[in-house]
N, C-alpha and C. Protein backbone atom coordinates (compact mmCIF):
# COMPACT_ATOMS: atom_id res chain seq x y z
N UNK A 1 6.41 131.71 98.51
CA UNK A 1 6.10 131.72 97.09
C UNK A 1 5.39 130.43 96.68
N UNK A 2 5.60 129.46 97.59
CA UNK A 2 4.39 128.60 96.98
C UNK A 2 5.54 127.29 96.33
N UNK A 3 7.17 127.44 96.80
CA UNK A 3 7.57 126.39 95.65
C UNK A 3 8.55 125.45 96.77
N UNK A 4 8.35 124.17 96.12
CA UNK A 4 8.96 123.40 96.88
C UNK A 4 10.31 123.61 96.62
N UNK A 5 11.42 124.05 97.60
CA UNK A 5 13.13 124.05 97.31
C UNK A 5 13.69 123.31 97.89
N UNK A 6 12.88 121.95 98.60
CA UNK A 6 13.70 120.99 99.42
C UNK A 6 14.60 120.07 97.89
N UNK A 7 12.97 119.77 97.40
CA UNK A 7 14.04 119.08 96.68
C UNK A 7 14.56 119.46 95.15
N UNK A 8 14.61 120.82 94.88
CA UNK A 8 15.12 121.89 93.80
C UNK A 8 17.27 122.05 94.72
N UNK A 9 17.34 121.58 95.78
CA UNK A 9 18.35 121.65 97.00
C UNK A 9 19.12 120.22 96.85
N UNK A 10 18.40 119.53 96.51
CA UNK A 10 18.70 118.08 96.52
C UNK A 10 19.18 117.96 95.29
N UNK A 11 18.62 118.36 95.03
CA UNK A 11 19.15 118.25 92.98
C UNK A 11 20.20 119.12 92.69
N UNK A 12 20.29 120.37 93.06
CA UNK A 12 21.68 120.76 93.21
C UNK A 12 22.70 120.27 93.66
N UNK A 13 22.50 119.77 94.65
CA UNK A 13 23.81 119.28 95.38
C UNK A 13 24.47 117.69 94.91
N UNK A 14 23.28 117.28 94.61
CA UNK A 14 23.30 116.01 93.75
C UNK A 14 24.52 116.39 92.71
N UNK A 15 24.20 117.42 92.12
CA UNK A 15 24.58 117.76 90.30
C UNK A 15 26.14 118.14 90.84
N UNK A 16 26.01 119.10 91.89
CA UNK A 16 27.40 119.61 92.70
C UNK A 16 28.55 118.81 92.97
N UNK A 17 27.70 117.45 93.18
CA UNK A 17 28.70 116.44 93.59
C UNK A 17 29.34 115.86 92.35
N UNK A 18 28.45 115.19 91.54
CA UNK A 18 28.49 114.57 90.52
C UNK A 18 29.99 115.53 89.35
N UNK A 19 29.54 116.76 89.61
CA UNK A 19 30.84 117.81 88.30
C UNK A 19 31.78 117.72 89.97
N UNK A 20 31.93 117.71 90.87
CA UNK A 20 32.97 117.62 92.03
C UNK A 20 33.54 116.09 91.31
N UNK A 21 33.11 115.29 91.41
CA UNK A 21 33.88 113.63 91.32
C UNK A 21 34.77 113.90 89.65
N UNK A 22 33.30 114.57 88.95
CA UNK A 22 34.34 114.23 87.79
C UNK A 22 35.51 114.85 87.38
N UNK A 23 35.31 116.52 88.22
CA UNK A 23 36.86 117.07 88.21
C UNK A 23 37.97 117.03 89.30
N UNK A 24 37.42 115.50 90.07
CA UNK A 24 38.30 116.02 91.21
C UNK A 24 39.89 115.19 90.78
N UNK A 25 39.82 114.41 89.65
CA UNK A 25 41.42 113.98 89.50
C UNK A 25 42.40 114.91 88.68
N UNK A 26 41.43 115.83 87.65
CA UNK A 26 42.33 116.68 87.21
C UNK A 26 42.52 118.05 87.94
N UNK A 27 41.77 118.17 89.15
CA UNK A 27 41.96 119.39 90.12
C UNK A 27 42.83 119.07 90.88
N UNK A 28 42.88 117.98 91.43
CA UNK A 28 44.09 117.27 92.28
C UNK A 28 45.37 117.12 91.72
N UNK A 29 45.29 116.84 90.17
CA UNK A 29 46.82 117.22 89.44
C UNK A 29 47.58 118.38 89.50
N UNK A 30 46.36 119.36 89.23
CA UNK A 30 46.66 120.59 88.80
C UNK A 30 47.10 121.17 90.75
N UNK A 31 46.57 120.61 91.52
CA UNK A 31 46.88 121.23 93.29
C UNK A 31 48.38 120.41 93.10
N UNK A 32 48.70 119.32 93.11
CA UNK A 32 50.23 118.72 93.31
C UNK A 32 50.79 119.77 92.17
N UNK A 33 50.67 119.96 91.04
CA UNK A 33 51.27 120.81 90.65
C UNK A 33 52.06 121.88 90.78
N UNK A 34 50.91 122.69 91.50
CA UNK A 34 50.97 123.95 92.11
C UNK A 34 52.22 124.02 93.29
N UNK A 35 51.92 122.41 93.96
CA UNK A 35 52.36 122.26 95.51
C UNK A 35 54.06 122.19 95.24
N UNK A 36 54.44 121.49 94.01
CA UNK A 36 55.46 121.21 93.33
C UNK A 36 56.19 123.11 93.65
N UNK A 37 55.27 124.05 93.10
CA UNK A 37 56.42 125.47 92.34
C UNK A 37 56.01 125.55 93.97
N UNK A 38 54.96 125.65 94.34
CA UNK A 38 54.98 125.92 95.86
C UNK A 38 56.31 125.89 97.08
N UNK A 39 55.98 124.52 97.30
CA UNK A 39 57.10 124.63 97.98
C UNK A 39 58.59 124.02 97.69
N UNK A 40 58.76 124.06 96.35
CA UNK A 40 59.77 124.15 95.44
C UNK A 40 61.02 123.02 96.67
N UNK A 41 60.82 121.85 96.37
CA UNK A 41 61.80 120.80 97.19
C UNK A 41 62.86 120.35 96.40
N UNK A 42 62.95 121.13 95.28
CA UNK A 42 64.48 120.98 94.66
C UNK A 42 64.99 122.48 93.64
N UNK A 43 65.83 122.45 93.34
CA UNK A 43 66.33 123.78 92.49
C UNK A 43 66.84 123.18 91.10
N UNK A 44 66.77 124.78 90.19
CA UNK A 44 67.04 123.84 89.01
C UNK A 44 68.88 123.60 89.12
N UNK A 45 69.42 122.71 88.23
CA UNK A 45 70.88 122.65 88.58
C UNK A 45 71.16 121.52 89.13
N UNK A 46 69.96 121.27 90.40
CA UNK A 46 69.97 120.32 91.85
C UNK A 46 69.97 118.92 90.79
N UNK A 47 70.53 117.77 91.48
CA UNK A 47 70.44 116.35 91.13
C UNK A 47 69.72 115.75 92.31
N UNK A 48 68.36 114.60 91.57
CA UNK A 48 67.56 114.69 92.13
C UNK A 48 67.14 113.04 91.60
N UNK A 49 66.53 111.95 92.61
CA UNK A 49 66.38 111.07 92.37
C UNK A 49 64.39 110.91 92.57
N UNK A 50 63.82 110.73 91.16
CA UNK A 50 62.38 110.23 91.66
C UNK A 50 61.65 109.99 90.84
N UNK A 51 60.61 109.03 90.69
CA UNK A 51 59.83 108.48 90.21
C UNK A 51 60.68 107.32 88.96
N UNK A 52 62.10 106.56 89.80
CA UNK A 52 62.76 106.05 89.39
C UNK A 52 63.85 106.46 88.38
N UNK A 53 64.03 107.82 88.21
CA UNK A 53 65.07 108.67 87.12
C UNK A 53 65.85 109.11 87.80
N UNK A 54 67.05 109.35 88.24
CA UNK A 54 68.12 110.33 88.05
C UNK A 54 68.56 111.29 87.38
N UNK A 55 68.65 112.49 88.01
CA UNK A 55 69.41 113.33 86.62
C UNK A 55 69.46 114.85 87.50
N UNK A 56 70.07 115.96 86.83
CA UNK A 56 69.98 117.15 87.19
C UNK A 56 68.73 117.68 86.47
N UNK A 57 67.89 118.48 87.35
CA UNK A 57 67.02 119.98 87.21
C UNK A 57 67.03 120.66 86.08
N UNK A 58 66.80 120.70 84.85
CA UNK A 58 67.01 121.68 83.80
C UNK A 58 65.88 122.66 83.91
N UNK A 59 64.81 122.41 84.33
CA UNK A 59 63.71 123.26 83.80
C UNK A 59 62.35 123.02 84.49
N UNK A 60 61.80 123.77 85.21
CA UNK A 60 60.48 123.36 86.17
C UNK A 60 59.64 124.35 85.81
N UNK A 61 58.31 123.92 84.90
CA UNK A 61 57.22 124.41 84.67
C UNK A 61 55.88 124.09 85.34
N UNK A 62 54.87 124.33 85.23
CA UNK A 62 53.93 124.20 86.43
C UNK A 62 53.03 122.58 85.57
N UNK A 63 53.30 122.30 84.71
CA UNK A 63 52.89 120.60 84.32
C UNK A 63 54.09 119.64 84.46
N UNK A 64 55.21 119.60 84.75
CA UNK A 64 55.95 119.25 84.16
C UNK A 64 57.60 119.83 85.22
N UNK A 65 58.33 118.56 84.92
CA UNK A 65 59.90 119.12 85.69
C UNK A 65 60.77 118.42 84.64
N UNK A 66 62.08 119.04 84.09
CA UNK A 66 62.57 118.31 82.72
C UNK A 66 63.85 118.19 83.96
N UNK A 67 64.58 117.15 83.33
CA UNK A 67 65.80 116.36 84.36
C UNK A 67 66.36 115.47 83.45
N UNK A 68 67.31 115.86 83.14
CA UNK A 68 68.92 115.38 82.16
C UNK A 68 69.22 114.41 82.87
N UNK A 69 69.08 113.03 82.36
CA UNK A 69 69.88 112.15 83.25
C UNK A 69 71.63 112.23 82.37
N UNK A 70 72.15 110.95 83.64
CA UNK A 70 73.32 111.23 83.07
C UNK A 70 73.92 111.28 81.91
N UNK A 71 73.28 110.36 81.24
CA UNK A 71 73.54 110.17 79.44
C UNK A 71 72.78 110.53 78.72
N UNK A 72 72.39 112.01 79.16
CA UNK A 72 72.27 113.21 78.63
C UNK A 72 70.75 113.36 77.86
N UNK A 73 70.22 111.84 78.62
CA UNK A 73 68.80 112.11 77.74
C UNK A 73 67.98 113.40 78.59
N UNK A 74 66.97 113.73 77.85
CA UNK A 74 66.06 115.02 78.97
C UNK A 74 64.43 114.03 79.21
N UNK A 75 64.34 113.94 80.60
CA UNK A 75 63.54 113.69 80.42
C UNK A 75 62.16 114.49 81.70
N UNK A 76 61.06 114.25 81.20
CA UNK A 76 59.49 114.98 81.30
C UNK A 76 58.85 114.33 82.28
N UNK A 77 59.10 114.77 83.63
CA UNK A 77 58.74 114.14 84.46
C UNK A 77 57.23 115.08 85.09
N UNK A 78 56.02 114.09 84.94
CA UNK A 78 55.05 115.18 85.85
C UNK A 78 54.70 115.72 86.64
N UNK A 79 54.63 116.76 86.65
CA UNK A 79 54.78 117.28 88.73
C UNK A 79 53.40 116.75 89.38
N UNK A 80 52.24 116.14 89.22
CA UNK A 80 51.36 115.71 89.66
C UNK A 80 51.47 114.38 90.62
N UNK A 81 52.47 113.31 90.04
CA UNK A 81 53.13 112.15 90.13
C UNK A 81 54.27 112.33 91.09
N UNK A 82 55.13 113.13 90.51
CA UNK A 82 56.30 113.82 90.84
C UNK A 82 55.88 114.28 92.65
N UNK A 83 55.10 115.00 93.21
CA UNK A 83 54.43 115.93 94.40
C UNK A 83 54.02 114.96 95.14
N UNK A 84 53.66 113.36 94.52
CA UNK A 84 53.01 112.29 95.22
C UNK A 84 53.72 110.87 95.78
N UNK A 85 55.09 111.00 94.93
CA UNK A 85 56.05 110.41 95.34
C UNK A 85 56.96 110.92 96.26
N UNK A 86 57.92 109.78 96.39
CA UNK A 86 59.72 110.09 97.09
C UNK A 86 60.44 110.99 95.90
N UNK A 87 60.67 111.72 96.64
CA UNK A 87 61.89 112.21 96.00
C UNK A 87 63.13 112.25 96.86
N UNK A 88 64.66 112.20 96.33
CA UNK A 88 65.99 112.24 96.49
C UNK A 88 66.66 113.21 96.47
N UNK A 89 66.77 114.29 97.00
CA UNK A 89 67.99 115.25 96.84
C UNK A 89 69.20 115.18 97.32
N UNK A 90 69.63 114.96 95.71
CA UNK A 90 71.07 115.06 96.79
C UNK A 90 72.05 116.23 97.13
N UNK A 91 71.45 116.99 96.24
CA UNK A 91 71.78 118.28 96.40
C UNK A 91 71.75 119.75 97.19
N UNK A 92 70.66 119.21 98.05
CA UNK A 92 70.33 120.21 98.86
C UNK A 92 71.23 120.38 100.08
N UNK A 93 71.99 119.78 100.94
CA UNK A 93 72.76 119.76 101.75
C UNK A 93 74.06 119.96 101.19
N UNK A 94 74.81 120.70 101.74
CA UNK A 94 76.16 121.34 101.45
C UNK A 94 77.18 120.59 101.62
N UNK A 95 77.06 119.28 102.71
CA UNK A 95 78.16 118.26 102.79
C UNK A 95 77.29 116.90 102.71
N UNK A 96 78.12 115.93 102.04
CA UNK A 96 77.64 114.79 101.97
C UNK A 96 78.43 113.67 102.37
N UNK A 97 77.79 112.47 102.96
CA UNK A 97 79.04 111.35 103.68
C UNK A 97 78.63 110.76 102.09
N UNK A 98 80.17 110.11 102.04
CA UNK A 98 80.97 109.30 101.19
C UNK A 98 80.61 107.77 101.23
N UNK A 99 80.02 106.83 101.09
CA UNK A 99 79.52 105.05 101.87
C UNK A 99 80.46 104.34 101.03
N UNK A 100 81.73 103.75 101.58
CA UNK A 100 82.44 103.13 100.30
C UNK A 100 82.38 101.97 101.40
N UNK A 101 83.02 101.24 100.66
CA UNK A 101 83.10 99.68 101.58
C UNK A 101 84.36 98.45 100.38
N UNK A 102 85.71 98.44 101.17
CA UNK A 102 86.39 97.52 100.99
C UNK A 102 86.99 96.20 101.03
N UNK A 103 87.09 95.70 100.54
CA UNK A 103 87.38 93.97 101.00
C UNK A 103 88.77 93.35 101.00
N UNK A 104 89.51 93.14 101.63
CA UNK A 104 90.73 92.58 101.73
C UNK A 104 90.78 90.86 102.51
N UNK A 105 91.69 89.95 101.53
CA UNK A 105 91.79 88.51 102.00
C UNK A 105 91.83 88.42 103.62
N UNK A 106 91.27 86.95 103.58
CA UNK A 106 91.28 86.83 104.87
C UNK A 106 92.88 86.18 105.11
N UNK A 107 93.19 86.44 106.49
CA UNK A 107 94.86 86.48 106.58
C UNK A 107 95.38 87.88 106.86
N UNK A 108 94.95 88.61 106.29
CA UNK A 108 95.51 89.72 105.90
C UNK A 108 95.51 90.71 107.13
N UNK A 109 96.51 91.65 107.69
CA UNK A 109 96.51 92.10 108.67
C UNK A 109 95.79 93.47 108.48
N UNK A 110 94.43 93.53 109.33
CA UNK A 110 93.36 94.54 109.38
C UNK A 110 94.05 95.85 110.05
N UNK A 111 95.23 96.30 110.79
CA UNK A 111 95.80 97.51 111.55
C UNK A 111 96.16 98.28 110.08
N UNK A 112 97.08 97.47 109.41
CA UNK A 112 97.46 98.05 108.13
C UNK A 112 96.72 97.92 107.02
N UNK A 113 95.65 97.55 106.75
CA UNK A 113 94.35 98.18 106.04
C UNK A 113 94.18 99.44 106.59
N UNK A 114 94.02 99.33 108.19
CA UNK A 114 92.98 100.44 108.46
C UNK A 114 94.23 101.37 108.41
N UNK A 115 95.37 101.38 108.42
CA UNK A 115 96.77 102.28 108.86
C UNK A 115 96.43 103.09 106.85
N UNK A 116 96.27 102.03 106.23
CA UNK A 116 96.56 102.60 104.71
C UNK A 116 95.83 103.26 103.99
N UNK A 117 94.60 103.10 104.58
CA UNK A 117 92.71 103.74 104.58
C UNK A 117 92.91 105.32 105.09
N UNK A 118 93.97 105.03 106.03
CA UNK A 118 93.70 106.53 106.70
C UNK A 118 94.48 107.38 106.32
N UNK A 119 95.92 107.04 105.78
CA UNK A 119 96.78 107.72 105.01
C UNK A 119 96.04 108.23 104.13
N UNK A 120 95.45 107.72 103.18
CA UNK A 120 94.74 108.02 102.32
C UNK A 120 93.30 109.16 102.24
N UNK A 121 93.13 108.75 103.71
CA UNK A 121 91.75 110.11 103.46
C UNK A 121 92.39 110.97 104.54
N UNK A 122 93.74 111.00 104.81
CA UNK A 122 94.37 112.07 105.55
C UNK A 122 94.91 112.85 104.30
N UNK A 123 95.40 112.32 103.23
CA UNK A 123 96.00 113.05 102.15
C UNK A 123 95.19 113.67 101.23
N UNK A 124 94.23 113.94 101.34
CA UNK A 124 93.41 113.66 100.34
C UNK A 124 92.21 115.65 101.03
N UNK A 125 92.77 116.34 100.34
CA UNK A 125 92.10 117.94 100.96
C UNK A 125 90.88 118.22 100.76
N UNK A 126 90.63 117.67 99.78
CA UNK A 126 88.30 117.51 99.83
C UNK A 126 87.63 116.89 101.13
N UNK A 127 88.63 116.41 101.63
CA UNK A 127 87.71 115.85 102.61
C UNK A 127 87.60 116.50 103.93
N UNK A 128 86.40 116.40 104.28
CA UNK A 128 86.17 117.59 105.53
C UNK A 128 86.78 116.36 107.22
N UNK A 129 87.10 117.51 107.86
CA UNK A 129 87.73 117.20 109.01
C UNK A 129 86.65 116.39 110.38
N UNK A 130 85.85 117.54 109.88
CA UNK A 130 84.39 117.42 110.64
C UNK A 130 83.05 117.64 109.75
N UNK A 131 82.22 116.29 109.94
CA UNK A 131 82.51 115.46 110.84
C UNK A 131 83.47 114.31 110.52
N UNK A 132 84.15 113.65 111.64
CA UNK A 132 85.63 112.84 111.72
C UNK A 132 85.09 111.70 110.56
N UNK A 133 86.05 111.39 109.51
CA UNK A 133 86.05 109.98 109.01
C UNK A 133 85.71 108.72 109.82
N UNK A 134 85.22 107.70 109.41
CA UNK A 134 84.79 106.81 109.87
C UNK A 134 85.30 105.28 109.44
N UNK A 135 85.95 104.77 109.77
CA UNK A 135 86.66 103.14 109.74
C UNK A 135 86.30 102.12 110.39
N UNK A 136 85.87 101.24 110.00
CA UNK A 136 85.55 100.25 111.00
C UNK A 136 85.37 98.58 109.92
N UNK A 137 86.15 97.69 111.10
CA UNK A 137 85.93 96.26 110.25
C UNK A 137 84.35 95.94 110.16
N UNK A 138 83.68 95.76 109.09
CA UNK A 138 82.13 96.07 108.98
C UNK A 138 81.21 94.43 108.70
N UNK A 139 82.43 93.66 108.05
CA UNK A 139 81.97 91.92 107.75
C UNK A 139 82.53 91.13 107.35
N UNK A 140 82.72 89.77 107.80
CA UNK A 140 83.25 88.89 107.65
C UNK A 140 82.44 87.96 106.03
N UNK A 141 82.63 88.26 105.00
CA UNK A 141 82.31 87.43 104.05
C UNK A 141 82.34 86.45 103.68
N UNK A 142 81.86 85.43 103.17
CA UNK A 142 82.27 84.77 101.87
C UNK A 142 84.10 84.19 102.05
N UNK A 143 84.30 85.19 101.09
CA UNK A 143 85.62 85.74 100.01
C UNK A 143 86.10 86.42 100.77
N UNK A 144 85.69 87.59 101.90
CA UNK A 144 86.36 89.04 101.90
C UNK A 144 86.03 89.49 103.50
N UNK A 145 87.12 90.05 104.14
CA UNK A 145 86.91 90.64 105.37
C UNK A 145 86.80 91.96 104.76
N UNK A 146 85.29 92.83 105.16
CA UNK A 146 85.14 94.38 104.41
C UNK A 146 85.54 94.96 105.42
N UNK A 147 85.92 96.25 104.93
CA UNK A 147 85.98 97.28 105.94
C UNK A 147 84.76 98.73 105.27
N UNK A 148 84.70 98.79 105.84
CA UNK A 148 83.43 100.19 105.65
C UNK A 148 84.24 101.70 105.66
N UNK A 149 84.58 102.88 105.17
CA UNK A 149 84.97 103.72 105.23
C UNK A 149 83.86 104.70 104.55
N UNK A 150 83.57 106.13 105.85
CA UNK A 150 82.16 106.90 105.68
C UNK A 150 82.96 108.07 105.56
N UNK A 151 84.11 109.13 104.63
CA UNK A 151 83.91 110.17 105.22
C UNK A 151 83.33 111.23 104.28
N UNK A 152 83.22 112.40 104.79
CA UNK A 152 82.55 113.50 104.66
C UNK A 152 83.16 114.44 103.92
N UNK A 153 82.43 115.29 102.51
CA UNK A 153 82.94 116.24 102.01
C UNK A 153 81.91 116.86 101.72
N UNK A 154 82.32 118.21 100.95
CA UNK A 154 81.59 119.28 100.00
C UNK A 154 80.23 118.21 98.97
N UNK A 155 79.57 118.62 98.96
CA UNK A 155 78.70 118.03 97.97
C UNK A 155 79.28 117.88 96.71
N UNK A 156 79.48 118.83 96.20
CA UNK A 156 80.29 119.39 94.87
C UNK A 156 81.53 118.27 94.60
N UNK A 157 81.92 118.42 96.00
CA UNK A 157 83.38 116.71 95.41
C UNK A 157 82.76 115.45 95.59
N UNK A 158 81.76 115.29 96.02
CA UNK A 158 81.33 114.06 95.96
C UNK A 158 81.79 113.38 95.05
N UNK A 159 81.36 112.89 93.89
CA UNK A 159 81.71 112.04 92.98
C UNK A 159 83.16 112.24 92.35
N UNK A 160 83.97 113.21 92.31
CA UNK A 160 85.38 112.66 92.40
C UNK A 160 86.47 112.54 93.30
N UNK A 161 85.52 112.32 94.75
CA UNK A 161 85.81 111.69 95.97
C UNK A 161 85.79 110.38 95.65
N UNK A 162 84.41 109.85 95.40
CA UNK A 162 84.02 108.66 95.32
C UNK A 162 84.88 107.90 94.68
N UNK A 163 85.44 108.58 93.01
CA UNK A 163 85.88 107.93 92.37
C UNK A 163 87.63 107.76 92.34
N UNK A 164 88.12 108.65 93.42
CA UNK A 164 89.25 108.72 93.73
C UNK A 164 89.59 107.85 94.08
N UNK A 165 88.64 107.81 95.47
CA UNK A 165 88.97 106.57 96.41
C UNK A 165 88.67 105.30 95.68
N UNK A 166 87.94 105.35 95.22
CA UNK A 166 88.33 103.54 94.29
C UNK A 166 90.00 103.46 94.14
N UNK A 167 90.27 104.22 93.19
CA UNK A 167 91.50 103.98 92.11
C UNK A 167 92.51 104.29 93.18
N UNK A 168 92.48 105.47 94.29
CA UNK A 168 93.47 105.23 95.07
C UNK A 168 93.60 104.36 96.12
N UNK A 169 92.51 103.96 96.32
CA UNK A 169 92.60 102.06 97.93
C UNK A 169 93.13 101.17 97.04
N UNK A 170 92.66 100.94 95.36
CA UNK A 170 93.36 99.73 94.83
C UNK A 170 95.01 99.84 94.64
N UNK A 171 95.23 101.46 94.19
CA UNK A 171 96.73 100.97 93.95
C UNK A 171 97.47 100.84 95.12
N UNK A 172 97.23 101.54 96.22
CA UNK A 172 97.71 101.43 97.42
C UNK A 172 97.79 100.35 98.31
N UNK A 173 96.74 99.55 97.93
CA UNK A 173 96.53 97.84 98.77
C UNK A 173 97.55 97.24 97.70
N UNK A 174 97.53 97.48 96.63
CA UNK A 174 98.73 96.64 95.53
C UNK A 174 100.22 97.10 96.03
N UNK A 175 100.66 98.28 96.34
CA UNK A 175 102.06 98.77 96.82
C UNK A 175 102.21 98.14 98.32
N UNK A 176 101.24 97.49 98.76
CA UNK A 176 101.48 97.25 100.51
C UNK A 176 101.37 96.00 99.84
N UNK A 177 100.78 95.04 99.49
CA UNK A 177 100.66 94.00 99.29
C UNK A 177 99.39 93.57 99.92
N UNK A 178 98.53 94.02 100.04
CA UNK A 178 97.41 93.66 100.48
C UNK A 178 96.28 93.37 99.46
N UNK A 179 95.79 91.75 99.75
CA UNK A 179 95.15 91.17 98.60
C UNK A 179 93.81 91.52 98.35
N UNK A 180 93.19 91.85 97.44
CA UNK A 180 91.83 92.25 97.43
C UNK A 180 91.24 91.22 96.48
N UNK A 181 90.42 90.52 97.68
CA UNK A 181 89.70 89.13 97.19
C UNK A 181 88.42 89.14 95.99
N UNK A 182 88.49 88.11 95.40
CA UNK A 182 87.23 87.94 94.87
C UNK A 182 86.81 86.39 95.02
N UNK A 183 85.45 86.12 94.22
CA UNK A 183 84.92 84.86 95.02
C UNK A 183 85.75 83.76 94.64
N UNK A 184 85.59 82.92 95.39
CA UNK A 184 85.73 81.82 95.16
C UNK A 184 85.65 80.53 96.13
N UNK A 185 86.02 79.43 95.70
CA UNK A 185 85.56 78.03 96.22
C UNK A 185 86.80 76.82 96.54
N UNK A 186 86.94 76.59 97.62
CA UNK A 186 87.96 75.34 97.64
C UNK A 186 87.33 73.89 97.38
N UNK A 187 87.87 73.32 96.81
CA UNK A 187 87.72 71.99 96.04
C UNK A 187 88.12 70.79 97.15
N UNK A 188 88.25 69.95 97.95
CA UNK A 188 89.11 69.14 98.73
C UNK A 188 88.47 68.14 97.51
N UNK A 189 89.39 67.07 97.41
CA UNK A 189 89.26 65.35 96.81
C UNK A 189 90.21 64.69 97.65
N UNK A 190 89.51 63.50 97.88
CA UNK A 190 89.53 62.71 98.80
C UNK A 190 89.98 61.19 97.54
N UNK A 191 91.34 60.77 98.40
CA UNK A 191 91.20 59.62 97.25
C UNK A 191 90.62 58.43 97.91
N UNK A 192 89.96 57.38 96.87
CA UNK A 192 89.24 55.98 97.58
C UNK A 192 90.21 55.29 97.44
N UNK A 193 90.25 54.30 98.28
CA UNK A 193 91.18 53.16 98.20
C UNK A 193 90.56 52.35 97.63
């Protein structure tokens, strides 16, 4: 036909590129988006740690994931951001280990820590058998010889596992007599003659 299309080709692709750059950050939102209901890496209900919030799942729309933190605010997290970060579930696994960690004076006899640790998550029916609890002297502090105690329950008891075991290691180290340190500093003075 007589017409030059080398560079009628050039100019297209030119122009092609140019509307490519300028929609490629809100096409890329709108793909994490998608990737978000896609492959759906949390449920609603689920408690979920990301883009620095905590909270449970209320509501997952395709802009947007709403998540109740604990003090009940709601908040609007974007799934674009959201798809590009870490996220935390803690919900997705059916059992979860427990990470507590105790401190008792130094002096203090470590058999009957660990003897009174175990009474305690032997009595105690949330807690799963398998896999086995875990005890062990974990550091010499400061202030405090810790002991580390890991065990394992239901997801669901988690947190009034957690919070059991606080209130029940303290009163129980208080009925044995076992001291539970906090910081502090010895002074020596020296007199001058």
């Amino acid at each position: 036909m007589g017409i030059e299309i080398t560079s009628f080709i050039a100019l297209l692709g030119a122009a092609g590129l140019a509307i490519g750059m300028a929609f490629s950050g809100a096409l890329g939102n709108n793909a994490d988006e998608v990737m978000i209901l896609f492959f759906i890496p949390f449920i609603v209900e689920g408690f979920i740690d990301a883009q620095g919030e905590k909270g449970i799942i209320k509501e997952m729309h395709i802009f947007n994931t709403v998540v109740l933190t604990a003090d009940n605010r709601a908040m609007l997290l974007p799934n674009g951001p959201l798809a590009n970060g870490n996220i935390v579930n803690y919900t997705r696994e059916d059992i979860r280990r427990v990470d507590l960690v105790f401190g008792f004076n130094y002096g203090g006899n470590y058999d009957k820590v660990r003897g009174v640790i175990r009474t305690i998550l032997i009595n105690d029916s949330r807690l799963l058998e398998e896999p086995a609890p875990f005890i062990a002297l974990s550091s010499l502090e400061d202030s405090s010889v810790n002991v580390t105690v890991r065990p394992w329950c239901k997801t669901s008891d988690y947190w009034g596992i957690h919070y059991d075991m606080q209130e029940n290691i303290y009163k129980e180290f208080a009925k044995n007599n076992i001291g539970i340190p906090f910081p502090q500093m010895d002074v020596h003075l020296k007199k001058e003659a």
